[in-house]
PDB file of N, CA and C in Angstrom:
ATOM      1  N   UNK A   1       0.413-118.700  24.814  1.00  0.00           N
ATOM      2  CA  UNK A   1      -0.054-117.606  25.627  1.00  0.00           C
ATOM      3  C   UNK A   1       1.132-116.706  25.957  1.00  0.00           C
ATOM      4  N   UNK A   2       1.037-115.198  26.160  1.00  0.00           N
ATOM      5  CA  UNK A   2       1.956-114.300  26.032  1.00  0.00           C
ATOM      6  C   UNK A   2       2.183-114.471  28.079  1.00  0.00           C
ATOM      7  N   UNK A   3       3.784-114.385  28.136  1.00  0.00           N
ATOM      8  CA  UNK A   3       3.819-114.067  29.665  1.00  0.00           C
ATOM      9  C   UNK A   3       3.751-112.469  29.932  1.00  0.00           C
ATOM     10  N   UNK A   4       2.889-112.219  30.462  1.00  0.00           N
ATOM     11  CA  UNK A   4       2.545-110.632  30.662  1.00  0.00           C
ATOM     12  C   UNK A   4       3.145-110.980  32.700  1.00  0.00           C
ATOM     13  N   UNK A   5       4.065-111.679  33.247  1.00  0.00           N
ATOM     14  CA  UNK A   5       4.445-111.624  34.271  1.00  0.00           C
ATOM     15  C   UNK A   5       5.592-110.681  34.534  1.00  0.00           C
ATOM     16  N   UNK A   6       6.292-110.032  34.003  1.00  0.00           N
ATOM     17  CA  UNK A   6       7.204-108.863  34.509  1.00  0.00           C
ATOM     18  C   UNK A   6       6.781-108.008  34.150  1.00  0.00           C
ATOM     19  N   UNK A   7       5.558-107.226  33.667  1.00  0.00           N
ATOM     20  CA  UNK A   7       4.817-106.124  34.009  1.00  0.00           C
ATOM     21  C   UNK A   7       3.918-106.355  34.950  1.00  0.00           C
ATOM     22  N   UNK A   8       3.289-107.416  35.784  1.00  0.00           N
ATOM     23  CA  UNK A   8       2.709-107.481  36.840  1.00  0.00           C
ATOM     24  C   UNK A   8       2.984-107.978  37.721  1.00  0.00           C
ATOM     25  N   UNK A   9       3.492-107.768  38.768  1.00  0.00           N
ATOM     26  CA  UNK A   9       4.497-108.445  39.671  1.00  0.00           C
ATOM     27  C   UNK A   9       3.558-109.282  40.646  1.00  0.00           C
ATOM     28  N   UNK A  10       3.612-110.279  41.313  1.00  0.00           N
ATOM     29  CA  UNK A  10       2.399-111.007  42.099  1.00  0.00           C
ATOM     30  C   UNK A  10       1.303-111.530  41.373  1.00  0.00           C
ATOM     31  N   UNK A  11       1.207-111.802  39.933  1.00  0.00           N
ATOM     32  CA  UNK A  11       0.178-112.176  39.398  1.00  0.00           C
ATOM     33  C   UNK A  11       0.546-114.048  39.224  1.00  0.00           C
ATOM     34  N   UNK A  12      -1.103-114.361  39.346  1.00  0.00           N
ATOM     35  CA  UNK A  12      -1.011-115.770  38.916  1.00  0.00           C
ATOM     36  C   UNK A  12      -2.115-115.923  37.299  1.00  0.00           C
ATOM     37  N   UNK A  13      -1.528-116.582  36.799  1.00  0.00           N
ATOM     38  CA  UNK A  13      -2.414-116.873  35.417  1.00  0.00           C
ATOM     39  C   UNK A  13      -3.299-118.421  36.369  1.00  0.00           C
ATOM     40  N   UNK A  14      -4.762-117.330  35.888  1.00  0.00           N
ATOM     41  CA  UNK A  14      -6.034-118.435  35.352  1.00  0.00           C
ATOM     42  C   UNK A  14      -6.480-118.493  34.135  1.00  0.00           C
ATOM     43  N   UNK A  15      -6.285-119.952  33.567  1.00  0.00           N
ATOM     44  CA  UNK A  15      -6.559-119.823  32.210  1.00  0.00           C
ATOM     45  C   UNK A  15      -8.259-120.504  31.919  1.00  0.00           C
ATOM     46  N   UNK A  16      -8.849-119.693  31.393  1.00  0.00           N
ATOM     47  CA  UNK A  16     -10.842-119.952  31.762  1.00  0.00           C
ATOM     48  C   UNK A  16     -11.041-121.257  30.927  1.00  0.00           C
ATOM     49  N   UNK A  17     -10.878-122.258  31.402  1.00  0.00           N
ATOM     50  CA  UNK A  17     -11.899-123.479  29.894  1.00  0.00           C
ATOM     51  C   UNK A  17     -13.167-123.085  30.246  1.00  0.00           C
ATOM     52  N   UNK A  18     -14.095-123.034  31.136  1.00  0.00           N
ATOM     53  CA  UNK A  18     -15.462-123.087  30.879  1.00  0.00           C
ATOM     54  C   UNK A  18     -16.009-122.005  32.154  1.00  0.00           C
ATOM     55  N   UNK A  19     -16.933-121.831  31.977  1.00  0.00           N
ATOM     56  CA  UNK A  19     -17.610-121.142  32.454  1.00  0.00           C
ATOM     57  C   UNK A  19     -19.235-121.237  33.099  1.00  0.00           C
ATOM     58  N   UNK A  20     -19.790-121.506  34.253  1.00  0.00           N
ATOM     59  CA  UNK A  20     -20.642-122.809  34.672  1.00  0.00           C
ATOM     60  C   UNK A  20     -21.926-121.534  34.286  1.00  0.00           C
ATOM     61  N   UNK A  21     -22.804-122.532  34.235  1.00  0.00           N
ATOM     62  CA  UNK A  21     -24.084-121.345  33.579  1.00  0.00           C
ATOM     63  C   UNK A  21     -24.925-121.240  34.962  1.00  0.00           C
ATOM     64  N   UNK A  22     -23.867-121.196  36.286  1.00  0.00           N
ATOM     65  CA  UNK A  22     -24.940-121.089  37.601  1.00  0.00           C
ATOM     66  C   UNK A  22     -24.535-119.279  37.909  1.00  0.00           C
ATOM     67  N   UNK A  23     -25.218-118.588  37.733  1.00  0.00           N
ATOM     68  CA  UNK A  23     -25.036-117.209  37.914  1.00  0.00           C
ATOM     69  C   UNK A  23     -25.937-116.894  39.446  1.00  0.00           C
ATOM     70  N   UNK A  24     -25.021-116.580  39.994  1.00  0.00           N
ATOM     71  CA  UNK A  24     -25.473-116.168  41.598  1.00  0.00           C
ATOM     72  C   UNK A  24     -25.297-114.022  41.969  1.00  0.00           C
ATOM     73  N   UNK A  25     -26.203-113.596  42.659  1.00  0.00           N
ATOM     74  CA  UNK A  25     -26.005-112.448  42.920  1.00  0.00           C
ATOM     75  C   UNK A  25     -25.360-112.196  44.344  1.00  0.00           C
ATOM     76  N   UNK A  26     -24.816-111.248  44.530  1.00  0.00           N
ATOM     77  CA  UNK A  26     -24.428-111.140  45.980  1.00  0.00           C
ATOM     78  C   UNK A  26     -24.608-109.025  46.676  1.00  0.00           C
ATOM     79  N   UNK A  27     -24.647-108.787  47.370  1.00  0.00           N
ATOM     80  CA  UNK A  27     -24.472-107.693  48.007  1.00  0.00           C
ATOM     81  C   UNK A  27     -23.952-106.447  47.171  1.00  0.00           C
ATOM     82  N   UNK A  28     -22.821-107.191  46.760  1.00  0.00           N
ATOM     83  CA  UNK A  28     -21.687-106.282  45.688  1.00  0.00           C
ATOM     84  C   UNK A  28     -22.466-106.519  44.218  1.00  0.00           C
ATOM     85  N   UNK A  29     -22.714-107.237  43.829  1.00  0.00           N
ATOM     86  CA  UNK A  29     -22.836-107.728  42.132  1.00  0.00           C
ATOM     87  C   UNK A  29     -23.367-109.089  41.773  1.00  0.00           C
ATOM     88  N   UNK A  30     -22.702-109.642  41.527  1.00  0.00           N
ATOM     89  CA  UNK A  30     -23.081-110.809  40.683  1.00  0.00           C
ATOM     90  C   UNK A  30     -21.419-111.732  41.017  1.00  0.00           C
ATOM     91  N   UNK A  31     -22.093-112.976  40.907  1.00  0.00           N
ATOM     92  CA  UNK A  31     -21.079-114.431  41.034  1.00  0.00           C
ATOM     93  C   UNK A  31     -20.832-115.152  39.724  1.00  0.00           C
ATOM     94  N   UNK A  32     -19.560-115.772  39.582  1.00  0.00           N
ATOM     95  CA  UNK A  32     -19.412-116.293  38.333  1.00  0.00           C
ATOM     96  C   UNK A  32     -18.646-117.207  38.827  1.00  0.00           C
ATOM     97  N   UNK A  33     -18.610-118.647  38.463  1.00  0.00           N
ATOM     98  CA  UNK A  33     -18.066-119.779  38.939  1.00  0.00           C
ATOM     99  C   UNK A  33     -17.237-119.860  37.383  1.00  0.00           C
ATOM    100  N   UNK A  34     -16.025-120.146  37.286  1.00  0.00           N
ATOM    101  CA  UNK A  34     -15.098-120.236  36.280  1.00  0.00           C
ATOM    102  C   UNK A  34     -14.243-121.549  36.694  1.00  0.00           C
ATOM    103  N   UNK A  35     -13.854-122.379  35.428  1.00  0.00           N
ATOM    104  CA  UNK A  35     -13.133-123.522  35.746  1.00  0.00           C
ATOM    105  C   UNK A  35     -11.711-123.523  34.412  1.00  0.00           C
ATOM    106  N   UNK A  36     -11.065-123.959  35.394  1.00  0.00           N
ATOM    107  CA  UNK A  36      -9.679-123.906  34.552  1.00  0.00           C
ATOM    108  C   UNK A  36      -9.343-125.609  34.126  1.00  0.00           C
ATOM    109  N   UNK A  37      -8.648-125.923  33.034  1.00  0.00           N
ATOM    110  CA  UNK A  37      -8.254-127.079  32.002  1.00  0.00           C
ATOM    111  C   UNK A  37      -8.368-127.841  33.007  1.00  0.00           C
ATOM    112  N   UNK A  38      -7.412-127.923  34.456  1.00  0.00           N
ATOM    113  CA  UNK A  38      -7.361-128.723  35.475  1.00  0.00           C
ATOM    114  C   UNK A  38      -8.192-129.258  36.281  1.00  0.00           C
ATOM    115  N   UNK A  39      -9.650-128.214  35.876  1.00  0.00           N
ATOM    116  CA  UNK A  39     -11.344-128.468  36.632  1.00  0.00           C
ATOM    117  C   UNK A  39     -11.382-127.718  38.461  1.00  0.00           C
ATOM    118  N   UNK A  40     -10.137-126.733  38.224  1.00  0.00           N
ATOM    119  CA  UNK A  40      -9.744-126.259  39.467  1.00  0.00           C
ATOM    120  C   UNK A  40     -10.831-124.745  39.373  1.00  0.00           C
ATOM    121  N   UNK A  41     -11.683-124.686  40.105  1.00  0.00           N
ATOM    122  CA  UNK A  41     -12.646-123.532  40.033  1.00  0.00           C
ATOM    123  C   UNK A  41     -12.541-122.833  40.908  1.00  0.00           C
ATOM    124  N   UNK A  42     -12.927-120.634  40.493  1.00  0.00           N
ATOM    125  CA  UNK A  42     -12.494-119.752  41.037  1.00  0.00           C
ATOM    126  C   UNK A  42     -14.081-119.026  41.266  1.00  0.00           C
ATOM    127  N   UNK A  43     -14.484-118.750  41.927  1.00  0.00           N
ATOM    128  CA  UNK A  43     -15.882-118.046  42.100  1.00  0.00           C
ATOM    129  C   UNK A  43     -15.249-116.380  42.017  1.00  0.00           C
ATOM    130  N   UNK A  44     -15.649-115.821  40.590  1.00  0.00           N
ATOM    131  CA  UNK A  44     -15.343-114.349  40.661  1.00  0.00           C
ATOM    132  C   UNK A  44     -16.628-113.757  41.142  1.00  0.00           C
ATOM    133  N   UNK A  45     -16.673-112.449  42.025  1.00  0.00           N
ATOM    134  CA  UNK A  45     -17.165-111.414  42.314  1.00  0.00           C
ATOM    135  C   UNK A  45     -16.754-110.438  42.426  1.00  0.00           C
ATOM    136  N   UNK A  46     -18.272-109.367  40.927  1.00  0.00           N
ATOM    137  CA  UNK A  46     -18.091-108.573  40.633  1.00  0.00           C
ATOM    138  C   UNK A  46     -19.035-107.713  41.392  1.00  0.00           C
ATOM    139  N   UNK A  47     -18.125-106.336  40.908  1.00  0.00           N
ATOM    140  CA  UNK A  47     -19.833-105.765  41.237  1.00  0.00           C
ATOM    141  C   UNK A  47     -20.248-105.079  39.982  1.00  0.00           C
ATOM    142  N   UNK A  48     -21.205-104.464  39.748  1.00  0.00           N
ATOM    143  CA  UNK A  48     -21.745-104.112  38.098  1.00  0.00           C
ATOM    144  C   UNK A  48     -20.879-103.179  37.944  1.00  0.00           C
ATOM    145  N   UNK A  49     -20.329-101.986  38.254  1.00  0.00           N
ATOM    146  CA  UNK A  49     -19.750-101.275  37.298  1.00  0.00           C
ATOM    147  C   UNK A  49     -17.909-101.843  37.112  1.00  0.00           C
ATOM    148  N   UNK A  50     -17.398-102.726  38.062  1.00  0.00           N
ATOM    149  CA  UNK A  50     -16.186-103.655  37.482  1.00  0.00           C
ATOM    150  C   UNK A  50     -16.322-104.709  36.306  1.00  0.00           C
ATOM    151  N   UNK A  51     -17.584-104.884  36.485  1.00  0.00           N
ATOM    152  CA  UNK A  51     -17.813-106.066  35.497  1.00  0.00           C
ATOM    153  C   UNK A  51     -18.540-105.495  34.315  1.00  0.00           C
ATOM    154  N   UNK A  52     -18.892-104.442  33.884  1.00  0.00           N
ATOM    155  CA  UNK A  52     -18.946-103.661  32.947  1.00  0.00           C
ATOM    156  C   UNK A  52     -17.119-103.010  32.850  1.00  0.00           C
ATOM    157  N   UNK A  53     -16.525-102.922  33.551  1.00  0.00           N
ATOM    158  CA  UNK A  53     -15.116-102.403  33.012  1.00  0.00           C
ATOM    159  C   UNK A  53     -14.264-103.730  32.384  1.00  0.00           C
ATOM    160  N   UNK A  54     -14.696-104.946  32.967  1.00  0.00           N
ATOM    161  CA  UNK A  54     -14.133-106.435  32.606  1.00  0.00           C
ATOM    162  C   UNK A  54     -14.540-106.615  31.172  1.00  0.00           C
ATOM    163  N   UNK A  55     -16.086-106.503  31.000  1.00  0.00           N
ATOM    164  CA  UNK A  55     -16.861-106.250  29.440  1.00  0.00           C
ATOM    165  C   UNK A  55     -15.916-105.470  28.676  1.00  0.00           C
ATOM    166  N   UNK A  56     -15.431-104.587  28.554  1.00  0.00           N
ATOM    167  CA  UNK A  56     -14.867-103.016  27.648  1.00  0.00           C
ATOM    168  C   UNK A  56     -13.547-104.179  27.368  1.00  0.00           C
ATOM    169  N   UNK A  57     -13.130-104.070  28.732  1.00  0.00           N
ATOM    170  CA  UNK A  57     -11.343-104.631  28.311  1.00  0.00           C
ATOM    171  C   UNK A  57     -11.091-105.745  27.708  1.00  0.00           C
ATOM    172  N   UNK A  58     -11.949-106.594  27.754  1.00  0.00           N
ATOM    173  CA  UNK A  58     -12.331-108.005  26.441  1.00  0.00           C
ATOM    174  C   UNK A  58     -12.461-107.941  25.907  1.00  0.00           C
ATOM    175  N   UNK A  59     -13.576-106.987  25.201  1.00  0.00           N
ATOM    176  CA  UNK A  59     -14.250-106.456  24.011  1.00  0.00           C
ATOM    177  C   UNK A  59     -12.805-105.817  23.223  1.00  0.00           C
ATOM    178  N   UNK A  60     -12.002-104.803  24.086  1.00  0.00           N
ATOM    179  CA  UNK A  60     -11.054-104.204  23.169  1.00  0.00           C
ATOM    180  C   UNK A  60      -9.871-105.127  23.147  1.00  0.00           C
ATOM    181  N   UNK A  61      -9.509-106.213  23.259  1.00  0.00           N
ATOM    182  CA  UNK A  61      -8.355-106.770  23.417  1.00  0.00           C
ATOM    183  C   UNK A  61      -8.968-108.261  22.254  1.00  0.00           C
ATOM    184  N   UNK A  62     -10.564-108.440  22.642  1.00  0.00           N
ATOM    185  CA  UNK A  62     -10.432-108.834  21.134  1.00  0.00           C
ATOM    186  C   UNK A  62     -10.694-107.765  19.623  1.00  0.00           C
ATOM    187  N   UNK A  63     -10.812-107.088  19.937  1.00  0.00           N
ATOM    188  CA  UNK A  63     -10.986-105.686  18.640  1.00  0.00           C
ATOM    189  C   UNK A  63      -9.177-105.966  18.063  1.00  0.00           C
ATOM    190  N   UNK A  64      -8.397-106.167  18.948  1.00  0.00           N
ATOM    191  CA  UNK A  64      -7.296-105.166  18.886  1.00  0.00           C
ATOM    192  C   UNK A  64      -6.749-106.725  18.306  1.00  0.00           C
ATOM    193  N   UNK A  65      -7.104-107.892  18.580  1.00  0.00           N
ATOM    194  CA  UNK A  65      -6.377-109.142  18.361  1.00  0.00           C
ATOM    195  C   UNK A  65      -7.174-109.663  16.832  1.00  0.00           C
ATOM    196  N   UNK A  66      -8.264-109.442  16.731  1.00  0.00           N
ATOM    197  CA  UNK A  66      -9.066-110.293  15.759  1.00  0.00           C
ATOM    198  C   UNK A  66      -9.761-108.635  14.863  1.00  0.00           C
ATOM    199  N   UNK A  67      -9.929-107.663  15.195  1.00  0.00           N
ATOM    200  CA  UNK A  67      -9.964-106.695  14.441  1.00  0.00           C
ATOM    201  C   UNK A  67     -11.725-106.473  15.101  1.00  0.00           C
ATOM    202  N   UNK A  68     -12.391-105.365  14.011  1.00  0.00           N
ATOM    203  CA  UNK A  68     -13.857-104.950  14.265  1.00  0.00           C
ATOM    204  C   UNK A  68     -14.843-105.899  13.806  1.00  0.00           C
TER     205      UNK A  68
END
């Protein structure tokens, strides 16, 4: 894995193994329970148009890594 830590100063790496198929909504968006190698889990909340910007920047970073 690339250290992208001295272009972001204060960042911690979560690295995703799985991803729980319990999808919760909230006020803002939508809930996503994510678990890392260690089984240490992060509840992300989005709201729809961040998590449509989260969609794009995956989508192009695998375009850009694995091609079209």
């Amino acid at each position: 894995m690339e250290n992208h830590a001295s272009s972001a100063p204060n960042v911690a790496d979560f690295v995703i193994h799985k991803v729980l198929d319990t999808f919760e909504y909230s006020d803002r968006g939508t809930v996503v329970t994510m678990v890392d190698p260690q089984g240490a889990r992060i509840r992300l909340h989005v709201t729809i148009v961040t998590g449509e910007l989260l969609c794009e920047h995956i989508a192009e970073a695998l375009e850009q890594r694995y091609g079209k």
